[in-house]
Protein backbone atom coordinates (compact mmCIF):
# COMPACT_ATOMS: atom_id res chain seq x y z
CA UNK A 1 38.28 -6.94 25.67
CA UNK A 2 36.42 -4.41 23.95
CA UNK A 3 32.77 -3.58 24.38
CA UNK A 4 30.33 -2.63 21.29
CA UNK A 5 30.16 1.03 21.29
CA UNK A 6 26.19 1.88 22.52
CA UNK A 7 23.85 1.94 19.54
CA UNK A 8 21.33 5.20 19.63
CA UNK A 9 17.84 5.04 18.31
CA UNK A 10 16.03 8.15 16.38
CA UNK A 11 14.06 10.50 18.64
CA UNK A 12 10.40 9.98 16.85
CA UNK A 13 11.01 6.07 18.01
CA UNK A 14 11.50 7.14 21.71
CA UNK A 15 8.33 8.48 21.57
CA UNK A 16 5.91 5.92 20.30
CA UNK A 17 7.29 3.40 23.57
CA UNK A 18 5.53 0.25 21.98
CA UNK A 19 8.10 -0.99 18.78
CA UNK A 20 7.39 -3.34 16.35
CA UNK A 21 10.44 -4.54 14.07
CA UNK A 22 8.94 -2.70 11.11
CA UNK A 23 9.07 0.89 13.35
CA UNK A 24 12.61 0.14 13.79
CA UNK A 25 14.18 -1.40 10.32
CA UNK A 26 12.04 1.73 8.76
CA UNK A 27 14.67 3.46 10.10
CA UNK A 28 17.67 1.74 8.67
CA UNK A 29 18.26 -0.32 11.86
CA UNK A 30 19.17 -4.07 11.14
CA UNK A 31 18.04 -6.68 12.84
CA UNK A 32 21.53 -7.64 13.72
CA UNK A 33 21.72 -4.35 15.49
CA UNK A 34 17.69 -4.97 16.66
CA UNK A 35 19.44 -7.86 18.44
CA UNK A 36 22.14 -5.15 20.43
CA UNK A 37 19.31 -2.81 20.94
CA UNK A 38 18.08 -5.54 22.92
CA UNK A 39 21.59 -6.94 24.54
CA UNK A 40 22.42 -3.52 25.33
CA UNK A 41 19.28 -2.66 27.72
CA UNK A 42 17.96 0.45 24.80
CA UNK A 43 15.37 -1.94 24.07
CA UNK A 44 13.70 -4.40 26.23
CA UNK A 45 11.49 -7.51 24.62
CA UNK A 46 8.14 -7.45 25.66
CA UNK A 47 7.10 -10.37 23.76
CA UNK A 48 7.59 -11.95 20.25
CA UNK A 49 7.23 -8.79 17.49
CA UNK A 50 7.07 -6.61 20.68
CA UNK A 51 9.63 -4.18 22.02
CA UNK A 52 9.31 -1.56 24.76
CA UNK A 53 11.41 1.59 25.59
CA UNK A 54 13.06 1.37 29.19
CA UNK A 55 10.87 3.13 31.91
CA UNK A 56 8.31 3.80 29.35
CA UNK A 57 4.85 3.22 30.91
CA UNK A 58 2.21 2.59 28.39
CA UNK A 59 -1.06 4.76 27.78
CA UNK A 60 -4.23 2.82 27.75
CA UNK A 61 -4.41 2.61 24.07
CA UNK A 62 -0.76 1.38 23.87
CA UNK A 63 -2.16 -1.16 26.26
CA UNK A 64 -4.64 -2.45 23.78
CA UNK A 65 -2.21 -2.58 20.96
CA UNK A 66 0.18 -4.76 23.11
CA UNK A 67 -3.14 -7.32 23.58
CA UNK A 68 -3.58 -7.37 19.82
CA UNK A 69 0.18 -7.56 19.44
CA UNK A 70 0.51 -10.98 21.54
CA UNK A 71 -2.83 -12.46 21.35
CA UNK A 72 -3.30 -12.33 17.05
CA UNK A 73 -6.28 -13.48 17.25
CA UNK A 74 -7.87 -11.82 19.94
CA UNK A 75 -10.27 -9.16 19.86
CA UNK A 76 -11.26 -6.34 22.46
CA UNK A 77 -14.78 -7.22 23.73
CA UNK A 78 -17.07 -6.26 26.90
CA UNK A 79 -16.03 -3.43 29.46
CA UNK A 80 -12.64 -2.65 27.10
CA UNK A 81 -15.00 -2.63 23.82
CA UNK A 82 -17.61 -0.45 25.97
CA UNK A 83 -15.00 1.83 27.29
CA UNK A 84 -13.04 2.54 23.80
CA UNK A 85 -16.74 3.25 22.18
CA UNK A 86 -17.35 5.40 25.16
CA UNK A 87 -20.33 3.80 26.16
CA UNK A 88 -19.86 2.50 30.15
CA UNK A 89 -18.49 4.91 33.29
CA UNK A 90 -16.70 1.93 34.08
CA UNK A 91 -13.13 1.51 34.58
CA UNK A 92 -11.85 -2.00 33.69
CA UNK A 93 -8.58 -3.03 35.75
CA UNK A 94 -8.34 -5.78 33.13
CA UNK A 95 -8.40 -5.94 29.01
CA UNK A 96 -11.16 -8.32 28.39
CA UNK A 97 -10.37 -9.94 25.45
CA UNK A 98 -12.55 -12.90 23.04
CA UNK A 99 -10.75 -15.73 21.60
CA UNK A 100 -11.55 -18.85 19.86
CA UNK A 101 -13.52 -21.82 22.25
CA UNK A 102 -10.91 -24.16 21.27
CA UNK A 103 -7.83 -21.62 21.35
CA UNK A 104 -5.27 -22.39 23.66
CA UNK A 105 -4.84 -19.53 26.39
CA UNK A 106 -1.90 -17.32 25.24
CA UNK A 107 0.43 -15.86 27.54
CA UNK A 108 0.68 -12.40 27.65
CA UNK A 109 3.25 -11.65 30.17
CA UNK A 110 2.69 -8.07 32.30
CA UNK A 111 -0.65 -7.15 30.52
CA UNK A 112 -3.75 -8.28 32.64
CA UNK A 113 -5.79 -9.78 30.06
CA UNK A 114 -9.33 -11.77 30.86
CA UNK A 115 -10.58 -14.09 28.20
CA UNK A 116 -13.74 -14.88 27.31
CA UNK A 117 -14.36 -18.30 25.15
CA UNK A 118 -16.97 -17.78 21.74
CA UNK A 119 -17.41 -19.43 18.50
CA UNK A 120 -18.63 -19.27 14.90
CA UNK A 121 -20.34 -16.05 14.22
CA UNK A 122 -20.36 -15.26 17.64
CA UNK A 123 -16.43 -14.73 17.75
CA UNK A 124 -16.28 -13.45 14.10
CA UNK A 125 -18.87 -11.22 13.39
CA UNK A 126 -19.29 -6.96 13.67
CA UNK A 127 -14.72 -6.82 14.04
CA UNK A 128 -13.95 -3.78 13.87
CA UNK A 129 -9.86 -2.78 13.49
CA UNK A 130 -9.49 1.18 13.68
CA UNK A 131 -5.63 2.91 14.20
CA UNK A 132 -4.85 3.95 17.84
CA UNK A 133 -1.99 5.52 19.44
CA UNK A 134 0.89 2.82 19.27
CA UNK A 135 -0.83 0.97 16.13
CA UNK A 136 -3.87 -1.29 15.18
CA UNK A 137 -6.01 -2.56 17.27
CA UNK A 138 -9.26 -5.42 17.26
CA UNK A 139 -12.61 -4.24 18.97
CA UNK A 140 -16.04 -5.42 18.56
CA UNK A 141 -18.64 -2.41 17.02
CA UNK A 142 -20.30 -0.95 19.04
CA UNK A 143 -23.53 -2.45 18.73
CA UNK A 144 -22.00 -6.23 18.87
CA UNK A 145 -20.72 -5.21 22.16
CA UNK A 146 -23.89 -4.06 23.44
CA UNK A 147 -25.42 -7.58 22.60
CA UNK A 148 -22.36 -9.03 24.18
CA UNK A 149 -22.76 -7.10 27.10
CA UNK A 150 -26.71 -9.63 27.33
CA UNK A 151 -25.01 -12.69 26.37
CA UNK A 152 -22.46 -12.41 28.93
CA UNK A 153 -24.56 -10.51 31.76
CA UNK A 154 -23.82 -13.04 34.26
CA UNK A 155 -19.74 -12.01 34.42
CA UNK A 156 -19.95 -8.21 34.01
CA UNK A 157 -23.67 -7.81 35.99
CA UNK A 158 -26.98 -6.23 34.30
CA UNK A 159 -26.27 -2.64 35.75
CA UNK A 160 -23.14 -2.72 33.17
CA UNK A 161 -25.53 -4.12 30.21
CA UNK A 162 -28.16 -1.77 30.81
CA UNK A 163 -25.74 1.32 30.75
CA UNK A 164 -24.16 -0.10 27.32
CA UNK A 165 -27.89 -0.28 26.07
CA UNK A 166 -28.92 3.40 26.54
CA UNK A 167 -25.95 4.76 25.54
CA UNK A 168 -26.34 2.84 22.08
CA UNK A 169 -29.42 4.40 22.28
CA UNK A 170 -28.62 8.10 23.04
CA UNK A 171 -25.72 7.81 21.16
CA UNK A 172 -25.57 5.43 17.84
CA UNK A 173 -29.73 6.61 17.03
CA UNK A 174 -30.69 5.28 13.74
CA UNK A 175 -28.57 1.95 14.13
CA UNK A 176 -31.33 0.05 15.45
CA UNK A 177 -31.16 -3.02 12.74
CA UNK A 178 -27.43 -3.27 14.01
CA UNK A 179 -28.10 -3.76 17.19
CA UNK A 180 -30.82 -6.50 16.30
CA UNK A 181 -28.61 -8.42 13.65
CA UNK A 182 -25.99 -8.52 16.52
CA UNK A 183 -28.63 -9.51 19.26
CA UNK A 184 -29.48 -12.06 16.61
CA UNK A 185 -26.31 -13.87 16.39
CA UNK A 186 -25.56 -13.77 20.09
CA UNK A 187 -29.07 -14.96 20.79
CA UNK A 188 -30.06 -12.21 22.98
CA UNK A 189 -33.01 -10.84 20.51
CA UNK A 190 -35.70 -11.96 23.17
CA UNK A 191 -33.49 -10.68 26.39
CA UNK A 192 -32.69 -7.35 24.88
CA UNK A 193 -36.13 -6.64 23.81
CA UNK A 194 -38.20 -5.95 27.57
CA UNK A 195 -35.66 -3.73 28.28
CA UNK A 196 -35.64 -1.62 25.11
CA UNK A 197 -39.33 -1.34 25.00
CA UNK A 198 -39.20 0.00 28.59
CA UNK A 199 -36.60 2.73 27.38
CA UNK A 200 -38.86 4.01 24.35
């Protein structure tokens, strides 16, 4: 019985280690042959729309575009959010992730993802998508993370909060009214405000 002869892949693919369909029929490559890719171990299936290069580890960023990838309508938030804006010394383990209160938890198999539960404004306001290395990703701006960083104090600590808050200080000057509108809608206006006054 004869076996399919091996199927190769271009090069620049290789490369990029997180594949979505459109990387791969962009370069002529049916899904029929998608589908050998797969059966014949060049490709492995991470998840739905997901597709992984053998023994490829994935970079932080590639990370985050996995998260968006499974979870569509997730979006980056606390200690990820802080550490893609560059505003925390911290080192998440996990990516923290907000979805919808009434969402069902996804499962995102082999990525460590913590959710966090908001609503209304809270969940839709200040989303920010920007293009990383591996594709798009979801993140909070910088200043909506900052007032996250209040809301949620009680799961990340203070310490972490009060970094975020005087690096958006030192480093986003002149965006002041952002950071209030977002305290606003997270309801943080008269938690952030002590703390800012003792920084001036």
């Amino acid at each position: 019985m004869k076996t399919a002869p091996k199927i190769s892949i271009p090069k620049t693919l290789f490369q990029k280690g997180v594949l979505r369909p459109r990387d791969i029929l962009q370069q002529g490559i049916s899904r029929m042959r998608l589908k050998r890719l797969v059966d014949q171990g060049v490709l492995v299936r991470e998840a739905r729309g997901v597709y992984r290069v053998p023994g490829h580890e994935p970079s932080e960023k590639e990370s985050l575009v996995q998260a968006c990838e499974r979870v569509p309508g997730g979006i980056l938030c606390l200690l990820t959010a802080l550490q893609f804006h560059g505003m925390t010394t911290q080192f998440p383990h996990e990516i923290w992730m907000a979805i919808d209160v009434w969402a069902r938890k996804p499962h995102a198999e082999h990525l460590p993802i913590r959710f966090v539960r908001a609503s209304g404004k809270s969940l839709a306001s200040e989303v920010e998508e920007h293009t990383v290395q591996g594709g798009r990703i979801r993140v909070y701006s910088a200043a909506k993370t900052v007032a996250d960083c209040f809301k949620y104090r009680n799961k990340i600590g203070l310490d972490v909060a009060l970094e975020a808050l005087k690096a958006f200080q030192t480093g986003h000057k002149g965006k002041m009214d952002d950071l209030w509108r977002s305290a606003r809608v997270c309801r943080v206006s008269n938690i952030i405000r002590p703390y800012l006054e003792a920084l001036a």
